[in-house]
Protein backbone atom coordinates (compact mmCIF):
# COMPACT_ATOMS: atom_id res chain seq x y z
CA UNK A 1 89.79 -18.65 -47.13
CA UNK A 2 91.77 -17.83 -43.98
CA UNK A 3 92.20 -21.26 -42.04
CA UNK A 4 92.08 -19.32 -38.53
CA UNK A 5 88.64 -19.25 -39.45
CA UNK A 6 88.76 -15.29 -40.27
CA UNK A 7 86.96 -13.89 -43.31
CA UNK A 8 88.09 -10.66 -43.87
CA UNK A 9 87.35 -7.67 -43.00
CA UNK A 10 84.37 -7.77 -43.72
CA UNK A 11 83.28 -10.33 -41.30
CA UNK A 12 84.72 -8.25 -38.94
CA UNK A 13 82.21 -5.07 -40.01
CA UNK A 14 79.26 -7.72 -39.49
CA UNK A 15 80.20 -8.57 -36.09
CA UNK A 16 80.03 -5.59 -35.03
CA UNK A 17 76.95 -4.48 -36.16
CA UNK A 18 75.00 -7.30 -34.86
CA UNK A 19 75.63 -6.07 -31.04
CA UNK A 20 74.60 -2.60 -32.07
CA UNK A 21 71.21 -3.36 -33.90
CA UNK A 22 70.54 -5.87 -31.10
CA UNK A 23 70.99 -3.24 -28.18
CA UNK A 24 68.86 -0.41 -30.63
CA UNK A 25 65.93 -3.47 -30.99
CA UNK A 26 65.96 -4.10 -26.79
CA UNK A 27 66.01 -0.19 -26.43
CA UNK A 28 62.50 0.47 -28.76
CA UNK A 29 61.12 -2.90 -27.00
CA UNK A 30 61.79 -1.20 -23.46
CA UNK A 31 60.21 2.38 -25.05
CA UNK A 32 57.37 0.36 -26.58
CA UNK A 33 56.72 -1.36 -23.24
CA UNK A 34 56.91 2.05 -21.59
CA UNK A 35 54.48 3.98 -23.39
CA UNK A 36 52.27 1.02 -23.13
CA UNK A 37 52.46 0.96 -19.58
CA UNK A 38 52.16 4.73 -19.51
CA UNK A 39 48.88 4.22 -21.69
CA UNK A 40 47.17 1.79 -19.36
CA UNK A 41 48.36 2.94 -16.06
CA UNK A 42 44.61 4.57 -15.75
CA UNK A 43 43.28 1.18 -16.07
CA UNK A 44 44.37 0.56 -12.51
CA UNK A 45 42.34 3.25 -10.86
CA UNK A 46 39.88 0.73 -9.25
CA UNK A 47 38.15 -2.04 -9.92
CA UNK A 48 35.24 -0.48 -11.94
CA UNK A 49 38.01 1.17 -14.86
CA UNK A 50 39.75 -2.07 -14.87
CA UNK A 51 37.32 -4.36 -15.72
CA UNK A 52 35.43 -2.03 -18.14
CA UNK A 53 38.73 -1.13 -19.91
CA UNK A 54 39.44 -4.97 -19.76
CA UNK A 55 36.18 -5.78 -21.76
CA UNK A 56 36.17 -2.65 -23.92
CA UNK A 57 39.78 -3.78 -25.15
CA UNK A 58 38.31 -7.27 -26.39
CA UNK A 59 38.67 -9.43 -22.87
CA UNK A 60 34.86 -9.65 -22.31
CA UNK A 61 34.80 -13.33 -20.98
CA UNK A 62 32.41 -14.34 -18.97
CA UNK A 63 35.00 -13.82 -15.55
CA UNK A 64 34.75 -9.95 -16.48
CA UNK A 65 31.25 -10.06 -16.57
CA UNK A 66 30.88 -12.27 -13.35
CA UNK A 67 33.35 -9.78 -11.39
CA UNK A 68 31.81 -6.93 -13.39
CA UNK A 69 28.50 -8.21 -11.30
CA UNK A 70 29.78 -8.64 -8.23
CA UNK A 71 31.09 -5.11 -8.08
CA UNK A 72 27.84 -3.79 -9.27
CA UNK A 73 26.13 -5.96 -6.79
CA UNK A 74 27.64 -5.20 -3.58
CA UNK A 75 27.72 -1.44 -5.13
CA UNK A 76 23.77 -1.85 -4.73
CA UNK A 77 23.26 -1.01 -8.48
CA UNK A 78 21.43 -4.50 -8.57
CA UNK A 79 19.93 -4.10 -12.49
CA UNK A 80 23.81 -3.46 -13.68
CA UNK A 81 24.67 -6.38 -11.83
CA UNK A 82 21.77 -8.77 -13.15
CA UNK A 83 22.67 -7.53 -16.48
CA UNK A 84 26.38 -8.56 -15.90
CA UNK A 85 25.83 -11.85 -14.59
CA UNK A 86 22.94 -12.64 -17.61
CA UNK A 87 25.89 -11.69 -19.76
CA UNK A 88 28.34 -13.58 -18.34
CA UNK A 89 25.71 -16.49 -19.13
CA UNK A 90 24.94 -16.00 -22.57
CA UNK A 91 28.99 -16.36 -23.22
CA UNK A 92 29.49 -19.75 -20.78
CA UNK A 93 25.97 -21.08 -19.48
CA UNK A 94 27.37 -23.23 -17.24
CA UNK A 95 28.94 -20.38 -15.32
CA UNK A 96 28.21 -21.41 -11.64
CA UNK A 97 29.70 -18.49 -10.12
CA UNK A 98 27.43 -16.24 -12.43
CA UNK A 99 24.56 -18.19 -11.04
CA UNK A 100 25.41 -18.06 -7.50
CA UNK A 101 26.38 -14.13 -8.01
CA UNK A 102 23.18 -13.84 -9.71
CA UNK A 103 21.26 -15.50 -6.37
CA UNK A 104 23.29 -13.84 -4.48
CA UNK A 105 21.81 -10.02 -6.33
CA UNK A 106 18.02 -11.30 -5.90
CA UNK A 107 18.96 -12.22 -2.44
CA UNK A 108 19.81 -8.59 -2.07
CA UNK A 109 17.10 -7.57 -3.88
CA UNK A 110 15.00 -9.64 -1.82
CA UNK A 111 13.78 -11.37 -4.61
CA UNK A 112 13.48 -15.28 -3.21
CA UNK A 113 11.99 -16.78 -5.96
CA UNK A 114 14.76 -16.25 -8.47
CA UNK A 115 17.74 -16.71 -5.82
CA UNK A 116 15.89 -20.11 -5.28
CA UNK A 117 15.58 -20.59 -9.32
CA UNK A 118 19.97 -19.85 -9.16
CA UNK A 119 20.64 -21.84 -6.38
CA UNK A 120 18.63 -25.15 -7.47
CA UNK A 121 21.25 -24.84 -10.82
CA UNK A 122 23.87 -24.28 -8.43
CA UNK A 123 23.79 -27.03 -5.27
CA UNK A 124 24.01 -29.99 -7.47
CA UNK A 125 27.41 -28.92 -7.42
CA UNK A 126 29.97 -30.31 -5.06
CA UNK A 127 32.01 -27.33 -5.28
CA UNK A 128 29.12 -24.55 -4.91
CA UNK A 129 26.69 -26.73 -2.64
CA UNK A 130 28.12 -25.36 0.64
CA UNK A 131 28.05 -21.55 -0.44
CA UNK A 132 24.70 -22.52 -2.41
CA UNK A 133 23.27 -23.70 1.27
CA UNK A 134 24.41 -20.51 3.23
CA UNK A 135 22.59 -18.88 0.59
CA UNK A 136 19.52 -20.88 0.45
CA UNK A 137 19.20 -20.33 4.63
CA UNK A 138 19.34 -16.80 4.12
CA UNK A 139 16.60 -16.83 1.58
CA UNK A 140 14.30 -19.65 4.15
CA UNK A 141 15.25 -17.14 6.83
CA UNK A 142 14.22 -13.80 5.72
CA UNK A 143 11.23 -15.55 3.79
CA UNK A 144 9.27 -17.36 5.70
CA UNK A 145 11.95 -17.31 9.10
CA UNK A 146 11.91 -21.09 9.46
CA UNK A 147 14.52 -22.62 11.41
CA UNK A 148 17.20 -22.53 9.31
CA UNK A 149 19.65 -24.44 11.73
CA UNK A 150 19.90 -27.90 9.79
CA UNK A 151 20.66 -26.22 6.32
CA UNK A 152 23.33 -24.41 7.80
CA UNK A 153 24.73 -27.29 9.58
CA UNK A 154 24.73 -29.23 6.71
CA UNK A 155 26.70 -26.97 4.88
CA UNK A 156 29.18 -26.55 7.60
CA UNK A 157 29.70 -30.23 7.62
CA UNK A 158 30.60 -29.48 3.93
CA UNK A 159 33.07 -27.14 4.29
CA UNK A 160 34.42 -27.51 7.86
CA UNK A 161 37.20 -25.35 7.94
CA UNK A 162 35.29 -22.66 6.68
CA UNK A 163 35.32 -20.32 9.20
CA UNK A 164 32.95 -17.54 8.46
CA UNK A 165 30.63 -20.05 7.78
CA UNK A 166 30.70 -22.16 10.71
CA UNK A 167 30.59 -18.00 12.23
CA UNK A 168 27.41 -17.85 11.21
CA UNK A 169 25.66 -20.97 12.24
CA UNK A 170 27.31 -20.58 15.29
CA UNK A 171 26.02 -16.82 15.77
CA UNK A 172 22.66 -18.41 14.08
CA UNK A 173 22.22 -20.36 16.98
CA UNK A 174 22.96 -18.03 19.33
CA UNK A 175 20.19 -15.34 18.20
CA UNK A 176 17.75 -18.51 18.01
CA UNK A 177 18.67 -18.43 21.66
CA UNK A 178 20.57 -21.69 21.47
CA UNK A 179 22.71 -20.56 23.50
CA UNK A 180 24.32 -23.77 24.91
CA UNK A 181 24.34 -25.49 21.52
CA UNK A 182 25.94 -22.70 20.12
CA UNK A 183 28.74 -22.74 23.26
């Protein structure tokens, strides 16, 4: 035993080893996060590869599935998109946003009875009961064309900073040719 704490010589080997396998274990980490990044950079193409990549590589929660339907959805491939948002439901059956992209696809579809079957899950909901109203005038509008005016209202009372919906009462109004209460 050395009492300034030195061990010999072949401490000294030790020590510097330790630096050397510890830069050589960072340097395959970096490669290893390389390649993987080089690997999944196609993943990032668009939307469509990410989320199907996402779900074939185990993620397949019900978000995937929910955004998986709203691409499909506004892509006008409305049976993908029902199928999406049913799965997305079978996984977490309280999934509002699955039902109110579901309502949302039958709205598309024109399909009023079944956006109205979504939406009466849905407006319960403090959270969803504004966008769940928009949607419900839409479907009392292009159904039957009732005034429309007092839904919307109340679900611009609900959400009053929401500007594209207070948009479209507003521009609701106008077209009604309410004009002044619009102004």
């Amino acid at each position: 035993f050395n009492p300034r704490g030195n061990f010999g010589e072949s401490s000294s080997l030790f020590n510097h080893a330790q630096p050397i396998a510890e830069t050589a274990l960072v340097a395959a980490w970096i490669v290893c996060l390389g390649a993987r990044t080089f690997l999944r950079n196609p993943d990032w193409r668009d939307q469509r590869a990410f989320l199907e990549s996402t779900i074939r590589s185990g993620g397949d929660s019900a978000r995937m599935y929910v955004n998986l339907g709203q691409l499909e959805s506004s892509g006008g491939r409305y049976d993908l998109a029902i199928h999406a948002f049913q799965k997305a439901l079978q996984q977490k059956p309280d999934s509002h946003f699955a039902r109110l992209g579901l309502a949302a696809t039958y709205l598309r579809m024109r399909d009023y009875p079944q956006a109205r079957a979504q939406l009466e899950k849905t407006l319960p909901v403090p959270f969803f009961r504004a966008k769940s109203l928009d949607y419900l005038a839409t479907a009392e509008s292009q159904e039957t064309r009732k005034d429309v005016s007092a839904i919307l209202l109340d679900a611009v009372r609900l959400e009053p900073k929401n500007w594209p919906l207070e948009k479209r009462y507003i521009e609701y109004l106008d077209t009604s040719g309410r004009t002044a209460d619009a102004i």
